[in-house]
C-alpha atoms as a PDB file:
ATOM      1  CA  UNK A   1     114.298 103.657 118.496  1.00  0.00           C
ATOM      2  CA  UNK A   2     115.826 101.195 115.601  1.00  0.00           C
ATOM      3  CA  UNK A   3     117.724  98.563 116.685  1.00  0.00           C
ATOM      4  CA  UNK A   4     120.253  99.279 113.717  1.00  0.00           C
ATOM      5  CA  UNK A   5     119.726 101.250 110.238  1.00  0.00           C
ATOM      6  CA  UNK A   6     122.365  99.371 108.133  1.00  0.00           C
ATOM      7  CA  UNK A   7     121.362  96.035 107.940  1.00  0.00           C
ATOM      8  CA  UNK A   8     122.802  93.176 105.904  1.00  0.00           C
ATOM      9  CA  UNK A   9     120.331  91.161 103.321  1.00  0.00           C
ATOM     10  CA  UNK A  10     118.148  88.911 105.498  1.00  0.00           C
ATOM     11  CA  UNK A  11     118.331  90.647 108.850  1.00  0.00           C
ATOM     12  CA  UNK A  12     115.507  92.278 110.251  1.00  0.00           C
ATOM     13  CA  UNK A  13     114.677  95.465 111.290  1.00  0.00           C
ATOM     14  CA  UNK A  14     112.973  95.686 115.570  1.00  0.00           C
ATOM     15  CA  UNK A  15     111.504  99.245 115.815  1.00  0.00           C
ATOM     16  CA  UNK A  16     110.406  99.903 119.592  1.00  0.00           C
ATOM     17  CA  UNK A  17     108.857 102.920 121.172  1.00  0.00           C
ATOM     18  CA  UNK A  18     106.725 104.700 123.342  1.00  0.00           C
ATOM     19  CA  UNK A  19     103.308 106.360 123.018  1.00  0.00           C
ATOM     20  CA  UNK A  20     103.124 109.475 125.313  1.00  0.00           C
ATOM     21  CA  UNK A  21      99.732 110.108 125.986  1.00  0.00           C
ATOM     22  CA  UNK A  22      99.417 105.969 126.258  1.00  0.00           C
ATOM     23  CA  UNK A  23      97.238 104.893 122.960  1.00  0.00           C
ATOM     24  CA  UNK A  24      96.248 101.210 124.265  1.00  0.00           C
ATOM     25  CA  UNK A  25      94.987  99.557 121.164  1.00  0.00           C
ATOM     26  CA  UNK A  26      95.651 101.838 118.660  1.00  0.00           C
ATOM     27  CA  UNK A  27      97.722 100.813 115.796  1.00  0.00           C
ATOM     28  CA  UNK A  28     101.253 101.662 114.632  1.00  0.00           C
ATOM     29  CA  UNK A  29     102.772 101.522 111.313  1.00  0.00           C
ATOM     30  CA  UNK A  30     106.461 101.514 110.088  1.00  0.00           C
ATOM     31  CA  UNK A  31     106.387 103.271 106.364  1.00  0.00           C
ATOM     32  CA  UNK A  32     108.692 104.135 103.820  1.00  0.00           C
ATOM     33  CA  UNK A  33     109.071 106.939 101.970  1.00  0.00           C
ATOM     34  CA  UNK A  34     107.090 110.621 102.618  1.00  0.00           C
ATOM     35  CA  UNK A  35     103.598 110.110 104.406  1.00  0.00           C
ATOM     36  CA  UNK A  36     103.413 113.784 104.613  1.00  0.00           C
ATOM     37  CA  UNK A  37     100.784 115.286 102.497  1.00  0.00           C
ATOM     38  CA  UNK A  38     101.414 117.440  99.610  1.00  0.00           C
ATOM     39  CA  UNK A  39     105.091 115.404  99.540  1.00  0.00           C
ATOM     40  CA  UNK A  40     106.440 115.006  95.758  1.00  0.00           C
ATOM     41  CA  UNK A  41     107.772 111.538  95.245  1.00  0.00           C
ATOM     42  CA  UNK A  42     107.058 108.071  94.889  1.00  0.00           C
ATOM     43  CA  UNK A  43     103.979 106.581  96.570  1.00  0.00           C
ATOM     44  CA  UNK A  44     104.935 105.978 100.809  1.00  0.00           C
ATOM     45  CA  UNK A  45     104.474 101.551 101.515  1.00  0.00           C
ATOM     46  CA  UNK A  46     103.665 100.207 104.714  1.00  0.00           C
ATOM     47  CA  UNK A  47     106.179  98.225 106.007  1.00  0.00           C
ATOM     48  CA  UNK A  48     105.523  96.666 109.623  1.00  0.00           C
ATOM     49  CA  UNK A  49     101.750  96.875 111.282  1.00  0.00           C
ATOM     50  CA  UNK A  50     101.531  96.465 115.117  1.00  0.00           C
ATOM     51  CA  UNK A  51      99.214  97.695 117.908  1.00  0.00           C
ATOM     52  CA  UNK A  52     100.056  99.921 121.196  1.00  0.00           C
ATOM     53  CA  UNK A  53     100.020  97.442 124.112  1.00  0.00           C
ATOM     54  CA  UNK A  54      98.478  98.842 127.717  1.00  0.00           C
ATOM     55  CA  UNK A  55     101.973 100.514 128.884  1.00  0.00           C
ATOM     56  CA  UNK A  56     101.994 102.280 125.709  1.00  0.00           C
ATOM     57  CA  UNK A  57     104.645 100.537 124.305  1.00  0.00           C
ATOM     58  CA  UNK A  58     105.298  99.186 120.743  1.00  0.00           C
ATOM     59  CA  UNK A  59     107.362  96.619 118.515  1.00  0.00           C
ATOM     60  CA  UNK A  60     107.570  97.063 114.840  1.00  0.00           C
ATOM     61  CA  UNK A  61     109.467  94.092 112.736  1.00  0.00           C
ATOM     62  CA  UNK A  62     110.405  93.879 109.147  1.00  0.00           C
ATOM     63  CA  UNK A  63     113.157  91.437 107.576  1.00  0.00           C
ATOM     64  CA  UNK A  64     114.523  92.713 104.114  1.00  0.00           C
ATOM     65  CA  UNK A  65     115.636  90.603 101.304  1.00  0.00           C
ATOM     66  CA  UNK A  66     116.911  92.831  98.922  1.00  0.00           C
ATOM     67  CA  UNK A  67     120.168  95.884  98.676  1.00  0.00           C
ATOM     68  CA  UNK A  68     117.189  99.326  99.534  1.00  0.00           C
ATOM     69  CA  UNK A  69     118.379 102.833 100.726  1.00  0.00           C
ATOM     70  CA  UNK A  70     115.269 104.483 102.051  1.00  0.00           C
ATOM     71  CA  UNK A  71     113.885 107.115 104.789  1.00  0.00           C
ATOM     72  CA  UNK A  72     111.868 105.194 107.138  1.00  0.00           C
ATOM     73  CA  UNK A  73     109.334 106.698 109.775  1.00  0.00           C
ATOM     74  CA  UNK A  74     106.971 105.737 112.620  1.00  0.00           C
ATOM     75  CA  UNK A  75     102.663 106.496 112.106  1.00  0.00           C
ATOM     76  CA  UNK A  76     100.120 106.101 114.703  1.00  0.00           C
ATOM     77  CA  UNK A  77      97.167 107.071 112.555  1.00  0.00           C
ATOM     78  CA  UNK A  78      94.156 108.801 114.801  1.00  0.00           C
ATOM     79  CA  UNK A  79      92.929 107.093 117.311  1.00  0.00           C
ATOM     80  CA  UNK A  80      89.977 107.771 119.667  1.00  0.00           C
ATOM     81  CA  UNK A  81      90.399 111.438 120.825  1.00  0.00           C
ATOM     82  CA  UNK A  82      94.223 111.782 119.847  1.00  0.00           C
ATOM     83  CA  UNK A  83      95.228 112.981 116.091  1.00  0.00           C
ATOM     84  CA  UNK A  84      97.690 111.476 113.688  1.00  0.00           C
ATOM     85  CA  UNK A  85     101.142 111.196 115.240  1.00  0.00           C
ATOM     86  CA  UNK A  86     104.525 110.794 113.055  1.00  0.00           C
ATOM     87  CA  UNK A  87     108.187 109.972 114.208  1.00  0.00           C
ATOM     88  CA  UNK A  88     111.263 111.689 113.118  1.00  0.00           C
ATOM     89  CA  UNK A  89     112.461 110.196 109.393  1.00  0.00           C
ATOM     90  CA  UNK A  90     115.095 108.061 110.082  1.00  0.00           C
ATOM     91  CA  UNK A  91     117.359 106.738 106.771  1.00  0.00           C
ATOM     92  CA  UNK A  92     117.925 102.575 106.450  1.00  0.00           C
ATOM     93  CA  UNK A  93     120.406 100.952 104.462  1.00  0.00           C
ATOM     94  CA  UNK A  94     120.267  97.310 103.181  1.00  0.00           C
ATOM     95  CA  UNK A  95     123.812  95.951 101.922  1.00  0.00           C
END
């Protein structure tokens, strides 16, 4: 859940969520661009890096300083005996 996806120059962007089987410890990363594999297109950057607290629960930030229109999405690489998990694609506008 995205706090808001058009954003004005300077504002930042609070990404929370929930990790369901609970994935204490395990990181979480806010990307742009296609992480998929096999996805033509310009290489995916990491934008936020953040780990799963106890309850499962997360909190991504990012502030942006610059006009971007991008497709943003949620990874939780593998971790312990759970595979790769990906968010819907969500699209971000900064004004």
């Amino acid at each position: 859940h995205a706090n808001d996806l058009t954003l004005r120059r300077g504002q930042r962007l609070v990404v929370r969520g929930h990790t369901s089987p609970t994935k204490p410890g395990c990181a979480v990363e806010l990307w742009r661009g296609e992480v998929r594999p096999l996805v033509v297109g310009p290489k995916p950057v990491r934008l936020a890096r953040s780990t799963v607290r106890a309850d499962g629960s997360y909190r991504l930030v990012r502030r942006f300083h610059q006009k971007l229109k991008a497709r943003i999405v949620v990874l939780i690489p593998a971790c312990g005996d759970n595979g790769r998990g990906l968010s819907t694609y969500l699209g971000l506008r900064v004004r």
